[in-house]
Protein backbone atom coordinates (compact mmCIF):
# COMPACT_ATOMS: atom_id res chain seq x y z
CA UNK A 1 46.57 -6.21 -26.00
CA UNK A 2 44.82 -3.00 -28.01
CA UNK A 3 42.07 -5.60 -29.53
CA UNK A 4 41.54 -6.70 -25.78
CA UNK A 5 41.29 -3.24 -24.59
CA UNK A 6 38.82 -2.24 -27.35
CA UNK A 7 36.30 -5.51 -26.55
CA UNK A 8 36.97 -4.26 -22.87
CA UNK A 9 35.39 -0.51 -23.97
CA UNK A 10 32.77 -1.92 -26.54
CA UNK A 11 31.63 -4.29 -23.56
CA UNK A 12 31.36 -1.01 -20.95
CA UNK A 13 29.60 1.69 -23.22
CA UNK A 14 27.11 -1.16 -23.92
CA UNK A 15 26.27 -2.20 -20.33
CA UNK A 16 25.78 1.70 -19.97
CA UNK A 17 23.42 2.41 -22.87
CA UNK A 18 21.67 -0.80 -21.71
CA UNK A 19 21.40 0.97 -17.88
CA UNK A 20 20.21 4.17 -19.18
CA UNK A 21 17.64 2.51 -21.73
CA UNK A 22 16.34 0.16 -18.97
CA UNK A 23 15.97 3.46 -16.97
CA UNK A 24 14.60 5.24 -19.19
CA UNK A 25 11.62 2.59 -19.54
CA UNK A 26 10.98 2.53 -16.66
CA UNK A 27 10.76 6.09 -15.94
CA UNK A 28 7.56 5.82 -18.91
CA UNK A 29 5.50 4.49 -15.86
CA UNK A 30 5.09 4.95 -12.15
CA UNK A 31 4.12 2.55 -10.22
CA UNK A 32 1.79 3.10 -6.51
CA UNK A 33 1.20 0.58 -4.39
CA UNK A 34 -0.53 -0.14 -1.39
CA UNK A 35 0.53 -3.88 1.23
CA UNK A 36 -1.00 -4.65 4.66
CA UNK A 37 2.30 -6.19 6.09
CA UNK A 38 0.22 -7.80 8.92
CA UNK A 39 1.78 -6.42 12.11
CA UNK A 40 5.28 -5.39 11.76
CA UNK A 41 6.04 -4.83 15.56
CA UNK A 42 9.47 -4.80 16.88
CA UNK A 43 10.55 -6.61 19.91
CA UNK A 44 10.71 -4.04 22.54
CA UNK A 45 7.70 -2.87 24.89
CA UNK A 46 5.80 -0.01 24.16
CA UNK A 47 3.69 1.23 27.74
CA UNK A 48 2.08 3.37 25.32
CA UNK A 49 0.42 0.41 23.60
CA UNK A 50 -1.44 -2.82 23.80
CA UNK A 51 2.23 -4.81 21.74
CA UNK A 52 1.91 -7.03 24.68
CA UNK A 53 1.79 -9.86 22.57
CA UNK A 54 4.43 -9.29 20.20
CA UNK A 55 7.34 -9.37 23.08
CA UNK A 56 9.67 -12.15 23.33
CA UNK A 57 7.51 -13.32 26.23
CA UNK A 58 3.97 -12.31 24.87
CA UNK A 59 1.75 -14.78 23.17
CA UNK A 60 3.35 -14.97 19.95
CA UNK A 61 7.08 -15.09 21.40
CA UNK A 62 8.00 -12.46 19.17
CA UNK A 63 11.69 -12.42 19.15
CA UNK A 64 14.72 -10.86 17.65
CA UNK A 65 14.46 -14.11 15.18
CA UNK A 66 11.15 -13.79 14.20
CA UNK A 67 11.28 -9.89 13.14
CA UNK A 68 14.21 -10.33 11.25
CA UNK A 69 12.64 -12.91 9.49
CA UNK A 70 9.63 -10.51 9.22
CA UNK A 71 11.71 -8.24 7.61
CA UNK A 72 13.32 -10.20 5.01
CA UNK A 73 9.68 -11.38 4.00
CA UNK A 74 8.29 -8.46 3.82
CA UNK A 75 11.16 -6.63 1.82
CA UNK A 76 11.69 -9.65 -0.48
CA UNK A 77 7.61 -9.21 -1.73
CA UNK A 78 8.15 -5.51 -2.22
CA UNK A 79 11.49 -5.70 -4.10
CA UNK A 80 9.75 -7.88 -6.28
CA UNK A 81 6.27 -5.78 -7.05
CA UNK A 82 5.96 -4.96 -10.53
CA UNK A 83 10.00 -5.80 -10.97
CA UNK A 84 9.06 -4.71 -14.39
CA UNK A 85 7.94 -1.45 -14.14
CA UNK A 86 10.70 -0.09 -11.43
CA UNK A 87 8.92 -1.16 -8.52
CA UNK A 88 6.56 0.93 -6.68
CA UNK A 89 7.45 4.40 -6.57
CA UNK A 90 5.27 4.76 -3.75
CA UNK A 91 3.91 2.27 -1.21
CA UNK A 92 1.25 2.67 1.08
CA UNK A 93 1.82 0.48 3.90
CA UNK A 94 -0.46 -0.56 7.22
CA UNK A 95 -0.32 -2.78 10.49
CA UNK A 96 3.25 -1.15 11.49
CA UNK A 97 4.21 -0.38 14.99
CA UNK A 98 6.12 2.55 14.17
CA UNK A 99 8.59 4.63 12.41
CA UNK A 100 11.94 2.68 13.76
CA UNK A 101 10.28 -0.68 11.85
CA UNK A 102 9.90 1.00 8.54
CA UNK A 103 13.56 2.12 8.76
CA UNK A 104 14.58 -1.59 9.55
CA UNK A 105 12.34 -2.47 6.41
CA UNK A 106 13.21 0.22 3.82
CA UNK A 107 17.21 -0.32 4.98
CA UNK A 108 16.97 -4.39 4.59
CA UNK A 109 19.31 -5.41 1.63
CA UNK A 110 16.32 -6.44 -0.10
CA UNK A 111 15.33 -3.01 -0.70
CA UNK A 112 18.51 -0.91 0.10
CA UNK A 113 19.22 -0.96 -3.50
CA UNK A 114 15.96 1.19 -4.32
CA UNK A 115 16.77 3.68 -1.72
CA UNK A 116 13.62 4.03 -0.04
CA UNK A 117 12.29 6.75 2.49
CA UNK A 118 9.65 6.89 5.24
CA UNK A 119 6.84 9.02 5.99
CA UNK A 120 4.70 7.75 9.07
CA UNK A 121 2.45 9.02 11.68
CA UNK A 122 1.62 7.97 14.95
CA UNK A 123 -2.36 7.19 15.59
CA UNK A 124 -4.20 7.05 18.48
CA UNK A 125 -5.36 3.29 17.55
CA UNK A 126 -4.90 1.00 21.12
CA UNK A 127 -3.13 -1.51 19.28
CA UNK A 128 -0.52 1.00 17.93
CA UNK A 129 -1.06 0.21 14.03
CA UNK A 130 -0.15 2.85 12.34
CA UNK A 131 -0.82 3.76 8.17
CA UNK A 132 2.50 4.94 6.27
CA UNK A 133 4.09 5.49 3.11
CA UNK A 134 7.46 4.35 1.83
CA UNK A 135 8.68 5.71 -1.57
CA UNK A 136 11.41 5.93 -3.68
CA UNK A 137 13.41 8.75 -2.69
CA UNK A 138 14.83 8.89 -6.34
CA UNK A 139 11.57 9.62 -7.93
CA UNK A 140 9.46 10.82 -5.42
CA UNK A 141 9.71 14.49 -3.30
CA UNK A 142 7.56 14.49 -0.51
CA UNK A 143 6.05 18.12 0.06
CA UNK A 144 3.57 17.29 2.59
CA UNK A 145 2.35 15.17 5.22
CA UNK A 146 -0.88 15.48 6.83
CA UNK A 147 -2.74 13.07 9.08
CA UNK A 148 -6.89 13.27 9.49
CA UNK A 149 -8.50 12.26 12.56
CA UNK A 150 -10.64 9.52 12.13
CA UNK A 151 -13.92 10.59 14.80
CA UNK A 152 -16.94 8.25 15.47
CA UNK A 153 -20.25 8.15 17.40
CA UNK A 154 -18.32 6.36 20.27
CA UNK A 155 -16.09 8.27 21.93
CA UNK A 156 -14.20 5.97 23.35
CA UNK A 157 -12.98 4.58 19.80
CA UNK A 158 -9.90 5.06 18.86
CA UNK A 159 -8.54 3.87 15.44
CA UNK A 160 -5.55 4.86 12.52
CA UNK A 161 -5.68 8.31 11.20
CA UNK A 162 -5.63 8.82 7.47
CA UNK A 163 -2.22 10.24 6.15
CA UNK A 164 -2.38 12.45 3.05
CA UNK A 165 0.58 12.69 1.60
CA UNK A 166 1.35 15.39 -1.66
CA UNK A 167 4.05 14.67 -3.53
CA UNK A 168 5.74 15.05 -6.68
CA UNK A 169 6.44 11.89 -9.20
CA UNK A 170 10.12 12.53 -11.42
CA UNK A 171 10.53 16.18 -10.39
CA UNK A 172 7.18 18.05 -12.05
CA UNK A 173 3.77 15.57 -11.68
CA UNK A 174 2.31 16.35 -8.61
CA UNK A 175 -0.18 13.56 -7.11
CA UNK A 176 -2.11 13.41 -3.83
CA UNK A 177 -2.20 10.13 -1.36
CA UNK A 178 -4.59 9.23 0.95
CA UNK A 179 -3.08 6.52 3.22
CA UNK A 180 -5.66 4.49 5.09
CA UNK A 181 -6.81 1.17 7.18
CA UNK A 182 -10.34 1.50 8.15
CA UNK A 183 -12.15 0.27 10.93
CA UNK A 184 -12.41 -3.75 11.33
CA UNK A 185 -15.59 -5.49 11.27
CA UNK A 186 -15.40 -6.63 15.00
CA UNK A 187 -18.61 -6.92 16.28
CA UNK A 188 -19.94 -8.01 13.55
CA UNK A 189 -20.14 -6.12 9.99
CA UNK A 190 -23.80 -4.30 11.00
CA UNK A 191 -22.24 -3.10 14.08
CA UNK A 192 -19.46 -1.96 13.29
CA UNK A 193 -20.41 -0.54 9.34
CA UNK A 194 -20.72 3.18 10.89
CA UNK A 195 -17.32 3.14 11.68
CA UNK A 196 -16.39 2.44 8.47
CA UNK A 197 -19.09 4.80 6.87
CA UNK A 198 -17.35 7.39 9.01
CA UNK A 199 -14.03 6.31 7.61
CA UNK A 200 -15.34 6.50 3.80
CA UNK A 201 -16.97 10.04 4.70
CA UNK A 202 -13.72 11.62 5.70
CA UNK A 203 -11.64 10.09 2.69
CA UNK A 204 -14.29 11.64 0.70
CA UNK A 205 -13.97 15.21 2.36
CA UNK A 206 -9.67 14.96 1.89
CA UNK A 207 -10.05 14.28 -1.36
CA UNK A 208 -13.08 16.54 -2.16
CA UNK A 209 -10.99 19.74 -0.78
CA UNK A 210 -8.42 18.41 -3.18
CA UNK A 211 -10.22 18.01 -6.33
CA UNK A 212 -12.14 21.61 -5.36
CA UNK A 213 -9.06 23.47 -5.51
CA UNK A 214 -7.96 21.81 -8.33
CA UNK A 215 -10.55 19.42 -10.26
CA UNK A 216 -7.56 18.40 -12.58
CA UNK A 217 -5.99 17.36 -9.20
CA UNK A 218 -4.33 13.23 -9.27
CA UNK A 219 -5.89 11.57 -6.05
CA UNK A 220 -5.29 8.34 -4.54
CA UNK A 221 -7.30 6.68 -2.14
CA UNK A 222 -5.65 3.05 -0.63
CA UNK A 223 -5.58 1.40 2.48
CA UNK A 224 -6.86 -1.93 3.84
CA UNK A 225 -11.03 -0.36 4.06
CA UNK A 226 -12.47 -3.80 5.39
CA UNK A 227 -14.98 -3.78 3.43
CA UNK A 228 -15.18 -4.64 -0.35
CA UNK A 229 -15.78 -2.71 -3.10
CA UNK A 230 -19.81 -3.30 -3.66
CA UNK A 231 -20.07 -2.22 0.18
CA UNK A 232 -22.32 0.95 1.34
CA UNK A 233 -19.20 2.50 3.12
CA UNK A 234 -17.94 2.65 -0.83
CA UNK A 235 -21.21 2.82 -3.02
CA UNK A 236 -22.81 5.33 -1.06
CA UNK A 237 -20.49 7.19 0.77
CA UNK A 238 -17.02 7.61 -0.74
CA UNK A 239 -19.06 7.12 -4.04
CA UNK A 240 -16.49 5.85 -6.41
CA UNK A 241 -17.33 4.81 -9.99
CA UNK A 242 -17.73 1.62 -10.83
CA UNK A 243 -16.61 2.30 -14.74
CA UNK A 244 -13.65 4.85 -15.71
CA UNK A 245 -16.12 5.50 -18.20
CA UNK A 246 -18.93 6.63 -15.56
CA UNK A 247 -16.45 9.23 -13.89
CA UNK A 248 -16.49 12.67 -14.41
CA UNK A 249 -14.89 15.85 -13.29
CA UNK A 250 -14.31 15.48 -8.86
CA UNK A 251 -15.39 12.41 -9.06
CA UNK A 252 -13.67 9.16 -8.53
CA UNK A 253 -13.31 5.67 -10.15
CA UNK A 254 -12.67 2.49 -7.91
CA UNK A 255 -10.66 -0.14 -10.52
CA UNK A 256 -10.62 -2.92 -7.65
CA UNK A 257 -14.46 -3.35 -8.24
CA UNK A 258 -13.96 -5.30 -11.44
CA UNK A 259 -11.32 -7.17 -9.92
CA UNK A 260 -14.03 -8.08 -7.26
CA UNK A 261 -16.50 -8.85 -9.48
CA UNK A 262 -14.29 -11.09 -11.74
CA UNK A 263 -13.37 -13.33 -8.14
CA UNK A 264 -9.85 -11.95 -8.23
CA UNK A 265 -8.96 -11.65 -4.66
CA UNK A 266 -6.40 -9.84 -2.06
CA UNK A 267 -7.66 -11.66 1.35
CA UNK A 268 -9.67 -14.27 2.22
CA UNK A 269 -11.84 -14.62 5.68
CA UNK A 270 -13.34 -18.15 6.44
CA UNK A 271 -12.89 -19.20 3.34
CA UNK A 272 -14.89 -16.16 1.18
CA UNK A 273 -12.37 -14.36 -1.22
CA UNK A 274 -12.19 -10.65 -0.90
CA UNK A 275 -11.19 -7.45 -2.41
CA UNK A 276 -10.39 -5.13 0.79
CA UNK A 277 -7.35 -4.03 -0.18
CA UNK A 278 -8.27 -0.82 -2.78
CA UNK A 279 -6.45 1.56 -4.51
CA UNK A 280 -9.25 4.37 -5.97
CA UNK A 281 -8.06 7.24 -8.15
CA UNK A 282 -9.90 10.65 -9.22
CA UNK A 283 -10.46 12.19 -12.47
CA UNK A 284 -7.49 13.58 -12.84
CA UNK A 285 -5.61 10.24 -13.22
CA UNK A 286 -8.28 9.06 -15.61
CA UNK A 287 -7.79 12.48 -18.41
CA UNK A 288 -4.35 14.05 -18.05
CA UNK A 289 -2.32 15.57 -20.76
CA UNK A 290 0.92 15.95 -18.79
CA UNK A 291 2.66 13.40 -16.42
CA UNK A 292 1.28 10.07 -15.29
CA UNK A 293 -1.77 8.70 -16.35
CA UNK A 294 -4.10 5.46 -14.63
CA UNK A 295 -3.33 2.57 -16.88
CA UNK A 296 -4.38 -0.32 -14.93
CA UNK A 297 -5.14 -2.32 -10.97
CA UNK A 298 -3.49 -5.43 -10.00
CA UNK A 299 -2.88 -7.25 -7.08
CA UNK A 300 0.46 -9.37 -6.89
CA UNK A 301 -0.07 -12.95 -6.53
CA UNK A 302 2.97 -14.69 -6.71
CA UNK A 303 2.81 -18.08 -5.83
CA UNK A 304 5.33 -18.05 -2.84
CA UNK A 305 2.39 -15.96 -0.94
CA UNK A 306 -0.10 -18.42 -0.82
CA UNK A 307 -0.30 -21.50 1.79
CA UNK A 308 0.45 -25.10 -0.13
CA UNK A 309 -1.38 -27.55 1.86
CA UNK A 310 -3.34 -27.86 4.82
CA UNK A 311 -6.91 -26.23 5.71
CA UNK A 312 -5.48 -22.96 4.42
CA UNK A 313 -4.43 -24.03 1.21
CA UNK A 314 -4.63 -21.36 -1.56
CA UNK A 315 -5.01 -18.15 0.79
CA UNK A 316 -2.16 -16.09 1.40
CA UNK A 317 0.68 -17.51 3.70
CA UNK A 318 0.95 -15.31 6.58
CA UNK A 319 3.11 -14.95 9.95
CA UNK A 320 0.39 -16.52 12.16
CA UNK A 321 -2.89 -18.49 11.82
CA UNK A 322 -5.19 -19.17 14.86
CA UNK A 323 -1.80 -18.13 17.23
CA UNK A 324 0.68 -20.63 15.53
CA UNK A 325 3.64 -19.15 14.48
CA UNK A 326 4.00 -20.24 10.01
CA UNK A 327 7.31 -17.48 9.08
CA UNK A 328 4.69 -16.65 6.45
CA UNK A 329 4.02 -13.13 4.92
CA UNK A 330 1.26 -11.29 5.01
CA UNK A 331 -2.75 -12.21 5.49
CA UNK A 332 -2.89 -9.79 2.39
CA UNK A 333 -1.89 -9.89 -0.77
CA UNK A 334 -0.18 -6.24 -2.52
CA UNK A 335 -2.30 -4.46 -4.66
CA UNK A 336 -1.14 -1.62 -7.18
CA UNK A 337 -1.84 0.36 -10.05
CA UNK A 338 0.05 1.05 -13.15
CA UNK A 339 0.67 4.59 -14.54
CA UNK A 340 2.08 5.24 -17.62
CA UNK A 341 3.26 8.38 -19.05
CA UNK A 342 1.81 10.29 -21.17
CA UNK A 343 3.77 13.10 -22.55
């Protein structure tokens, strides 16, 4: 009976040094992602709004069915981003209705375990997309949330804001996140390019006032942008670096570009692979000596996300296509940086 008892305490102190060692690696990194979860509406009518379609008697049918199957998608693809690193400690997120979805999302078992918080804002866009972040409440602190008026040359335009959000990784690494999902190409991509120049011109000026203040400052720029990394909206006006190399003090360095340039894709339109989902990062992430430094970009491709057969084969498997309901995921694939720690 002793000898049993003693394999019985062996057995527990060794599941908890295991715990606190698998803990403790993953604490050496941080992980920040960014998912388009390709309208997350609930099922109840908004007057407010233009969710007309996603009512159980709208277009789509969207029922009570369909978004709980929504949810379990969605939560099941971000319980299992970077699995190996502790999951994202923060998540951009866009395409959701509103704050009441993200609680359904972040409260799904899939994620429960992770403990999860929200912090949304509600834009002005007709549709009634918002951008949002969900994060780890563990290992993140939110100290601030801040949304930025997106303005244009038409007045009658009205799109997401941008959501800043400062907070502070494990207690003492402070780091800056710009939230955003820029205008669309409807219209065609000339037409509608100085919407997205605007869009690139105010994620510059956030993250310049940042960096001013504080040129060691850790920014991070993500969103759906709609347009890819070799664009003019980025080149010329948000001006990230193409090269970690390249970037210097206030400046910033776009990883994704590479990714583009090497055909490694997050969405695909009419059958032309793009890099529209981004995740850009200043300086201050490149050269730090305490916290979290930018170790790499990826963009999650497992093989569940991505259509088997049919004219859609190989792009990613998503709720609708041409108004047919699929059950899929996302027209996006997650994308996400790696930061390890340094000190």
């Amino acid at each position: 009976m002793m000898k049993k008892g003693l394999i019985l305490i062996v057995f527990i102190l060794c599941a908890i040094v295991t715990t606190v060692k698998g803990q403790g690696e993953q604490r050496n990194a941080a992980v920040i992602g960014f998912y388009n979860l390709e309208n997350l509406f609930d099922t109840i009518n908004d007057p407010l709004i233009n969710d007309e379609q996603f009512l159980p008697d709208g277009d789509y049918q969207w029922n009570t069915e369909r978004y709980q199957r929504k949810l379990a998608n969605m939560s099941k693809v971000i319980s299992m981003i970077a699995a190996d690193y502790g999951r994202p400690v923060a998540l951009g997120v866009s395409e959701v209705e509103n704050e009441q979805v993200l609680i359904d999302l972040v409260n799904h078992p899939n994620l429960k375990p992770y403990n999860y918080g929200v912090a949304h804002h509600d834009s002005p866009d007709r549709r009634g997309v918002d951008v949002a972040l969900i994060y780890q409440k563990d290992r993140f602190q939110v100290i601030d949330k801040v949304p930025y008026r997106l303005v244009t040359a038409d007045t009658g335009f009205r799109t997401r804001d941008q959501l800043l959000i400062k907070g502070v990784i494990d207690g003492y690494d402070t780091i800056h996140i710009i939230v955003n999902h820029w205008p669309s190409k409807l219209g065609g991509e000339k037409r509608s390019m100085p919407k997205r120049i605007a869009a690139a011109e105010l994620s510059k000026h956030i993250s310049d006032s940042i960096m001013q203040s504080n040129p060691a400052a850790k920014v991070v720029i993500m969103g759906d942008l709609n347009d890819n990394p070799n664009a003019k909206s980025l080149l010329n006006f948000l001006g990230p670096k193409k090269k970690a190399k390249d970037t210097h003090v206030n400046e910033l360095f776009n990883p994704m570009y590479e990714l583009y340039m090497k055909g490694i894709w997050s969405y695909v339109y009419r059958d032309e692979p793009n890099v529209i989902d981004q995740i850009i990062v200043s300086y201050g992430l490149l050269h730090t000596k305490v916290g979290f430094q930018f170790s790499s970009a990826q963009i999650f491709r497992a093989n569940f996300l991505l259509t088997k057969t049919g004219s859609y084969e190989g792009t990613p498997f998503r709720t609708y296509a041409a108004g047919t309901y699929l059950g899929g995921y996302s027209d996006h694939l997650p994308v996400y940086i790696i930061l390890n720690k340094v000190n």
